[in-house]
ModelCIF file with pLDDT and N, C-alpha, C, O atoms, coordinates in Angstrom:
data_MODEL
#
_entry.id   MODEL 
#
_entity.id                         1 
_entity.type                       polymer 
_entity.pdbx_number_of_molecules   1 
#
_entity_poly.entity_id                      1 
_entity_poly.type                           'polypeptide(L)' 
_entity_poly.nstd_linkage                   no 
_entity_poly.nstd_monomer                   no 
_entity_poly.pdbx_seq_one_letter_code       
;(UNK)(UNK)(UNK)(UNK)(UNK)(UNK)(UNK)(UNK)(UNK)(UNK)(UNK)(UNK)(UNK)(UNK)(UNK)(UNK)
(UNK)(UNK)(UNK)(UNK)(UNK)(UNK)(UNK)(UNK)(UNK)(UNK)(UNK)(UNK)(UNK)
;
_entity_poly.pdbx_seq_one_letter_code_can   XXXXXXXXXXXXXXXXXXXXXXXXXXXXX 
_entity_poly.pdbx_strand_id                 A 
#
loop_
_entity_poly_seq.entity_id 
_entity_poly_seq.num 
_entity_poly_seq.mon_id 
_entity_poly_seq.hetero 
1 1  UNK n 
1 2  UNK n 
1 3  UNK n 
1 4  UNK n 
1 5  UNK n 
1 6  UNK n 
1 7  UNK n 
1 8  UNK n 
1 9  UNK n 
1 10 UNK n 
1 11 UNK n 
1 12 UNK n 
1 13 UNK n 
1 14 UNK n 
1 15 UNK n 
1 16 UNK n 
1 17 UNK n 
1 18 UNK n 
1 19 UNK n 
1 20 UNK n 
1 21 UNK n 
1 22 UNK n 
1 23 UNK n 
1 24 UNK n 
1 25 UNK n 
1 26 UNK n 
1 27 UNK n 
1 28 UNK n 
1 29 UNK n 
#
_struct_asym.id          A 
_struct_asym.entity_id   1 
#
loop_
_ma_qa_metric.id 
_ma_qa_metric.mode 
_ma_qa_metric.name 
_ma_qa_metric.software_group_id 
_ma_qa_metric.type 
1 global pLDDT . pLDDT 
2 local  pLDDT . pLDDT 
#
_ma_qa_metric_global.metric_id      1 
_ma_qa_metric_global.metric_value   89.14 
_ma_qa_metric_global.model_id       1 
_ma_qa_metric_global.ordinal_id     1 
#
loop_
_ma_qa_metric_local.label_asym_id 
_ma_qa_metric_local.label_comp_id 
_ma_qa_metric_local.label_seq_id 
_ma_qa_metric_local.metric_id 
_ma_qa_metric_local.metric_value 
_ma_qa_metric_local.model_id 
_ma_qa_metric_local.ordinal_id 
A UNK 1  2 87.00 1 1  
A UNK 2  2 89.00 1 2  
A UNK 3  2 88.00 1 3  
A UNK 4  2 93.00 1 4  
A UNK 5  2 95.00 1 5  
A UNK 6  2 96.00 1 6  
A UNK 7  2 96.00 1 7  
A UNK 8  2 95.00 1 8  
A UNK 9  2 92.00 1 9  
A UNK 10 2 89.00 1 10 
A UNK 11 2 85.00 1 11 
A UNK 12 2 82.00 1 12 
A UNK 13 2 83.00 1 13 
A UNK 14 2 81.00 1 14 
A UNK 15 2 87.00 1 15 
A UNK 16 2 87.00 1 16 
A UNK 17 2 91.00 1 17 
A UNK 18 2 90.00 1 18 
A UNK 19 2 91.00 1 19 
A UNK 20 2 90.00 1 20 
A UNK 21 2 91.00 1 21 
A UNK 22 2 90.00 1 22 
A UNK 23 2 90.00 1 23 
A UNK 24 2 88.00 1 24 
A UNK 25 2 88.00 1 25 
A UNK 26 2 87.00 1 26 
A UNK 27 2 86.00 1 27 
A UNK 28 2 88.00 1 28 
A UNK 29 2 90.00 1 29 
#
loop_
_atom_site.group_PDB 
_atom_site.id 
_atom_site.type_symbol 
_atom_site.label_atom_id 
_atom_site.label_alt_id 
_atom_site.label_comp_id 
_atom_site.label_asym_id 
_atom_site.label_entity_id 
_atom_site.label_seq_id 
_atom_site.pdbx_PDB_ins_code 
_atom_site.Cartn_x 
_atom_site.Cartn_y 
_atom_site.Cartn_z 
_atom_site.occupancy 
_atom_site.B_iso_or_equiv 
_atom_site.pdbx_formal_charge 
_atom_site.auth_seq_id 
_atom_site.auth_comp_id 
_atom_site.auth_asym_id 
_atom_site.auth_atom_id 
_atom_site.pdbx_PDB_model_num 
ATOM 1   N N  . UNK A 1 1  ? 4.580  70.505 48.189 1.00 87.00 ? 1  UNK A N  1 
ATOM 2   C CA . UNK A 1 1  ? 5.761  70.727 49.015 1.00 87.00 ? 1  UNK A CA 1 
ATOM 3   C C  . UNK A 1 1  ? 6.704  69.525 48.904 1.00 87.00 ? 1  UNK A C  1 
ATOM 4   O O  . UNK A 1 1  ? 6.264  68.381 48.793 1.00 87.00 ? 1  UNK A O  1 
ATOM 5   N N  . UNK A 1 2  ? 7.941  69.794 48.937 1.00 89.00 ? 2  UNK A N  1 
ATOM 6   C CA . UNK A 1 2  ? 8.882  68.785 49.091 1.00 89.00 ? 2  UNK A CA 1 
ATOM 7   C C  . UNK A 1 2  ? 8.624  67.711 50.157 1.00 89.00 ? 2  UNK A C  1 
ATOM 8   O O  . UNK A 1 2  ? 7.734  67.702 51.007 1.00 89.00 ? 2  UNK A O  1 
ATOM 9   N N  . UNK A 1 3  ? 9.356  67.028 49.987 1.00 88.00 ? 3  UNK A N  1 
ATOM 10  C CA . UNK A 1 3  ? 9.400  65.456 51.546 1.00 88.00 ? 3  UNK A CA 1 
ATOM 11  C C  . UNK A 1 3  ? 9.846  66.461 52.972 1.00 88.00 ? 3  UNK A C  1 
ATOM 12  O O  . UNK A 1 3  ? 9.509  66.561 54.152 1.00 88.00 ? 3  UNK A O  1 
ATOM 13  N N  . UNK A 1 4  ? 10.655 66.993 52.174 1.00 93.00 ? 4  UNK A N  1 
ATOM 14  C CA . UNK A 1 4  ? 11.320 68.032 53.904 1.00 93.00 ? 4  UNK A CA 1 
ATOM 15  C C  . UNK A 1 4  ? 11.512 69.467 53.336 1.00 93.00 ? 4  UNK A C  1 
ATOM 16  O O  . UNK A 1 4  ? 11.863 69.885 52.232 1.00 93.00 ? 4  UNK A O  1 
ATOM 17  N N  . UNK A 1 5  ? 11.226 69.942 54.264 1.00 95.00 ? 5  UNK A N  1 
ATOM 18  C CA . UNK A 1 5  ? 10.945 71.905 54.565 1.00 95.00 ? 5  UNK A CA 1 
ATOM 19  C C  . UNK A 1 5  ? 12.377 71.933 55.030 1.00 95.00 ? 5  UNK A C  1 
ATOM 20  O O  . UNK A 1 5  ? 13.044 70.935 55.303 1.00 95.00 ? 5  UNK A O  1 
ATOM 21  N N  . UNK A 1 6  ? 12.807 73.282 55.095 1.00 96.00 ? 6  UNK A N  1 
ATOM 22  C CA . UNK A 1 6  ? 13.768 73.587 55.690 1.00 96.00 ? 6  UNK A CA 1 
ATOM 23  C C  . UNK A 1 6  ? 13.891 75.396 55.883 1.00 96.00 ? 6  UNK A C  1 
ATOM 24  O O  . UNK A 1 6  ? 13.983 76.341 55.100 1.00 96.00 ? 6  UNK A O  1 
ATOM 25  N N  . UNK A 1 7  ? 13.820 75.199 57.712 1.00 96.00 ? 7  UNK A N  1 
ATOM 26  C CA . UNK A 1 7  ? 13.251 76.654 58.031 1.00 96.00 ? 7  UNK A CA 1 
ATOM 27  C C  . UNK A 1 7  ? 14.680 77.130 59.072 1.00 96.00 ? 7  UNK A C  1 
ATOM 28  O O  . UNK A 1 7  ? 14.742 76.435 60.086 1.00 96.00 ? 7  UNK A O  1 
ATOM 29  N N  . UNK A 1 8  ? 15.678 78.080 58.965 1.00 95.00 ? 8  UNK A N  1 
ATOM 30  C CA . UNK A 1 8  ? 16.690 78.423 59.864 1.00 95.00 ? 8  UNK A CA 1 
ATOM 31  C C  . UNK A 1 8  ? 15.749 79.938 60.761 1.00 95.00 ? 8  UNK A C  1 
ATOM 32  O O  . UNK A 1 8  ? 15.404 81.044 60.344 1.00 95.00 ? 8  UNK A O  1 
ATOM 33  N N  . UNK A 1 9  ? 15.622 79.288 62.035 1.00 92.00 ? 9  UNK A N  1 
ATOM 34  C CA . UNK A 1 9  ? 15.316 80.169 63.211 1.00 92.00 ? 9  UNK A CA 1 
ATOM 35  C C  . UNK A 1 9  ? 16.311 80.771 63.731 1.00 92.00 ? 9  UNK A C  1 
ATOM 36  O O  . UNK A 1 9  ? 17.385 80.687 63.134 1.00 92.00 ? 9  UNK A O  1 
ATOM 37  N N  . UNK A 1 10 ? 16.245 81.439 64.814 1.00 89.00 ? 10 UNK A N  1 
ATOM 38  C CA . UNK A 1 10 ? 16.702 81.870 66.141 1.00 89.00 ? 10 UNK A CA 1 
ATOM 39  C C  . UNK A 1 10 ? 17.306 80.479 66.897 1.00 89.00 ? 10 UNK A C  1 
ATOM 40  O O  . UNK A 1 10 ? 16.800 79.388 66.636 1.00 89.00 ? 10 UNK A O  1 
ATOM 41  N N  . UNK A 1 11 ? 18.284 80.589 67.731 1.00 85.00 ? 11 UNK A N  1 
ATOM 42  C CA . UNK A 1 11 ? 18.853 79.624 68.077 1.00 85.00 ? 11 UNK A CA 1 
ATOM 43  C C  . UNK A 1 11 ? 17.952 79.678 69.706 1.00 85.00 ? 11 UNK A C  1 
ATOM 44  O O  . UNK A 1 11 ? 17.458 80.720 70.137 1.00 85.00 ? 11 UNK A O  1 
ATOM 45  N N  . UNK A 1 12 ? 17.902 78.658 70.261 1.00 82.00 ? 12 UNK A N  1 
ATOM 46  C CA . UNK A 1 12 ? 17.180 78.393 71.562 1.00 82.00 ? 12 UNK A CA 1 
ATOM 47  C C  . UNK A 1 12 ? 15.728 79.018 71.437 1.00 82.00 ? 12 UNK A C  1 
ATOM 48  O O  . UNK A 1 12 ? 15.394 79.915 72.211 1.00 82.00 ? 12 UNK A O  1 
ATOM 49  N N  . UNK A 1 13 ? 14.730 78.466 70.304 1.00 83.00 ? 13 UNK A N  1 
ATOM 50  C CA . UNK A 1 13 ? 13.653 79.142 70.266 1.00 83.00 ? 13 UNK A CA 1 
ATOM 51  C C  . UNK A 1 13 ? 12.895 78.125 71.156 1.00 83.00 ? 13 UNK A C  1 
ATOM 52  O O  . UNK A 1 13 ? 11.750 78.498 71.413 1.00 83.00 ? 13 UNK A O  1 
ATOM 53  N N  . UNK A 1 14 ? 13.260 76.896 71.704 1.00 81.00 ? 14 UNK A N  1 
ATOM 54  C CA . UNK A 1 14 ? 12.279 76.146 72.258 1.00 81.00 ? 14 UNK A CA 1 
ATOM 55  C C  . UNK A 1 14 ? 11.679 75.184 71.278 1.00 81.00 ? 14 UNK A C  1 
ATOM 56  O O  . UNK A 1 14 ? 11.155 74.319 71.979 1.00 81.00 ? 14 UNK A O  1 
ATOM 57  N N  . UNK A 1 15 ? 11.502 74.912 70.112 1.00 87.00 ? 15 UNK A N  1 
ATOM 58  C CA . UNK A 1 15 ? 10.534 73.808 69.480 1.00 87.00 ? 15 UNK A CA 1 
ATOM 59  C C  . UNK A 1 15 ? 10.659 72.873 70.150 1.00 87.00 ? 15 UNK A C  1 
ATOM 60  O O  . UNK A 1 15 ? 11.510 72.731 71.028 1.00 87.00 ? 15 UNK A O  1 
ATOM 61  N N  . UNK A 1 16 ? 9.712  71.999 69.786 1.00 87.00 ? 16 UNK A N  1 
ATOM 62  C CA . UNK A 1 16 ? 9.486  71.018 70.314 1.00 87.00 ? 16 UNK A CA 1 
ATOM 63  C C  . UNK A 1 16 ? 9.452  70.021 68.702 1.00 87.00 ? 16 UNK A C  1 
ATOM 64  O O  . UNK A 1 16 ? 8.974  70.423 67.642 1.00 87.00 ? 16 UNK A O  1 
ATOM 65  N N  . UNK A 1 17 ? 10.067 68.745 68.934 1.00 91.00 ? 17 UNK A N  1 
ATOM 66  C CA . UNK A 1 17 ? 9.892  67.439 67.831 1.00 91.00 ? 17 UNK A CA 1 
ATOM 67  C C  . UNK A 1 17 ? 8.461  67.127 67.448 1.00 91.00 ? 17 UNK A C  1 
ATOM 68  O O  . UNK A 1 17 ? 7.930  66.193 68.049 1.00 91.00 ? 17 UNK A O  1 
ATOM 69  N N  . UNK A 1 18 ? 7.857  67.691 66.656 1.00 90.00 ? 18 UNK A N  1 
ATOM 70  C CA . UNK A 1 18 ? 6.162  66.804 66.596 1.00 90.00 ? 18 UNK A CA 1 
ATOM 71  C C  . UNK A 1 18 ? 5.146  67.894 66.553 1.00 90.00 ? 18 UNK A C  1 
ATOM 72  O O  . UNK A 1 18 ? 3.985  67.795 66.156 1.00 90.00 ? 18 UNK A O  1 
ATOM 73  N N  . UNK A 1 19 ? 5.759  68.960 67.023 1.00 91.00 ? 19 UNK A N  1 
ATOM 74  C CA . UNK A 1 19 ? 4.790  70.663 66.958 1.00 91.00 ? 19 UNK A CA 1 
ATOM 75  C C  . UNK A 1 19 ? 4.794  70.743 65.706 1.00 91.00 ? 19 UNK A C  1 
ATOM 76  O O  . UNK A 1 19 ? 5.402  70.066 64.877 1.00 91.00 ? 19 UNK A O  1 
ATOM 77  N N  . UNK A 1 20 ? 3.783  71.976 65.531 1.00 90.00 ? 20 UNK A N  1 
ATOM 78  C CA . UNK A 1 20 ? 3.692  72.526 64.026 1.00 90.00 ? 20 UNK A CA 1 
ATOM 79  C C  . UNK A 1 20 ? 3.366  73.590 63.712 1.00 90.00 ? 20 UNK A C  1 
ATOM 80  O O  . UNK A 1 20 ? 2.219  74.008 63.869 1.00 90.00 ? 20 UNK A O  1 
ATOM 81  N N  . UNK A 1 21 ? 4.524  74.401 63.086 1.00 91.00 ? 21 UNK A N  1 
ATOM 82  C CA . UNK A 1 21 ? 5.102  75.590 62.775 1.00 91.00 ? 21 UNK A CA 1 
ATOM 83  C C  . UNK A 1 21 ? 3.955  75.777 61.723 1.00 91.00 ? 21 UNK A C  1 
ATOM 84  O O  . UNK A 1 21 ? 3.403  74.843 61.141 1.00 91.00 ? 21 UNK A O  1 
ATOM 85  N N  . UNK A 1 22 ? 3.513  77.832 61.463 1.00 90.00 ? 22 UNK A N  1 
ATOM 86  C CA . UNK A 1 22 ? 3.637  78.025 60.206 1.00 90.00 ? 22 UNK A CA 1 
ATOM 87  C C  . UNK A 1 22 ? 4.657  79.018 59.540 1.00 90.00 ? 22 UNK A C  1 
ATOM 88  O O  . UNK A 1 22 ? 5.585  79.573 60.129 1.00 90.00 ? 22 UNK A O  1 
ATOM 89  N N  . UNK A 1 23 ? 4.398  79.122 58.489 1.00 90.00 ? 23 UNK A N  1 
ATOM 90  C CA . UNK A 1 23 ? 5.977  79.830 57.898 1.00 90.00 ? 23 UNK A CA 1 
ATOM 91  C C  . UNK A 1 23 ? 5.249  81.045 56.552 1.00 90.00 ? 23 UNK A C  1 
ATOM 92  O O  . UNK A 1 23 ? 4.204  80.870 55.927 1.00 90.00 ? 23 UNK A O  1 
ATOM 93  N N  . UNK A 1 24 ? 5.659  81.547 56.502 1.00 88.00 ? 24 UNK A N  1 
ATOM 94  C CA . UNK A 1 24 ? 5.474  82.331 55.176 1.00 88.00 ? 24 UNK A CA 1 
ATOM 95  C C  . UNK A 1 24 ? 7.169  83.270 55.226 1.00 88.00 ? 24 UNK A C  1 
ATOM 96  O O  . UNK A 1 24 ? 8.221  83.186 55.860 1.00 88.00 ? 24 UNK A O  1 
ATOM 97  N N  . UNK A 1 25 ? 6.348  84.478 53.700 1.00 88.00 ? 25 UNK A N  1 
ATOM 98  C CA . UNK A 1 25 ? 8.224  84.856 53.447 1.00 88.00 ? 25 UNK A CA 1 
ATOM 99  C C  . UNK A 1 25 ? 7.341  86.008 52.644 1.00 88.00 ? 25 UNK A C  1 
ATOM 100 O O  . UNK A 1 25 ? 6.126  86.169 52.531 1.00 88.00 ? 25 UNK A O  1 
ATOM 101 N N  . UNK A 1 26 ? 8.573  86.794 52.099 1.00 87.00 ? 26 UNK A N  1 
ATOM 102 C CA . UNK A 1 26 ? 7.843  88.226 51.718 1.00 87.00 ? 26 UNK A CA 1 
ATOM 103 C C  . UNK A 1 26 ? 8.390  87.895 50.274 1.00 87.00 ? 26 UNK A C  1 
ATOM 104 O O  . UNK A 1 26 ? 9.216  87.020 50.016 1.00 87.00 ? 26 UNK A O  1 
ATOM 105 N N  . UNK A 1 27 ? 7.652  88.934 49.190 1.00 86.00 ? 27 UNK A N  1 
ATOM 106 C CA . UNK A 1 27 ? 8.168  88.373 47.872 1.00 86.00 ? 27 UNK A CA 1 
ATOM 107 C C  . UNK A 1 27 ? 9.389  88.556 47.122 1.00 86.00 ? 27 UNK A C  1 
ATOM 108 O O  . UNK A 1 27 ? 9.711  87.763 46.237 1.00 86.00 ? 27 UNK A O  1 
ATOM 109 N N  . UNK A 1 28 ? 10.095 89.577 47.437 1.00 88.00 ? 28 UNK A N  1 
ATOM 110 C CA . UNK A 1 28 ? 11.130 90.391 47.449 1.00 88.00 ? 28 UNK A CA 1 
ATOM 111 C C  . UNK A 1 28 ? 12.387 88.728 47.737 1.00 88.00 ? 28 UNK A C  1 
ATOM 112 O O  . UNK A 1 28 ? 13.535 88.632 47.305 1.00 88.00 ? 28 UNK A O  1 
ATOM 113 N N  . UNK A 1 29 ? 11.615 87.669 48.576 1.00 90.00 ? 29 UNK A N  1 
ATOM 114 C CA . UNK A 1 29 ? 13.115 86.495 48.812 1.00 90.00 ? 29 UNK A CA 1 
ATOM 115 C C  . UNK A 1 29 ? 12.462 85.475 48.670 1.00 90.00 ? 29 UNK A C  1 
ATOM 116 O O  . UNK A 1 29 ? 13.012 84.375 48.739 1.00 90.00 ? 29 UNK A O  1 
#
């Protein structure tokens, strides 16, 4: 993986600085 991810959410989802997301994606994108 790169130094930095870069994931565009929903706006006001709540994260928090220091939590940890997981992520996946469909193959089609």
């Amino acid at each position: 993986t790169p130094e930095q991810v870069v994931v565009r959410i929903e706006a006001r989802r709540n994260l928090e600085k220091g939590s940890t997301i997981h992520v996946t994606t469909d193959p089609h994108h």
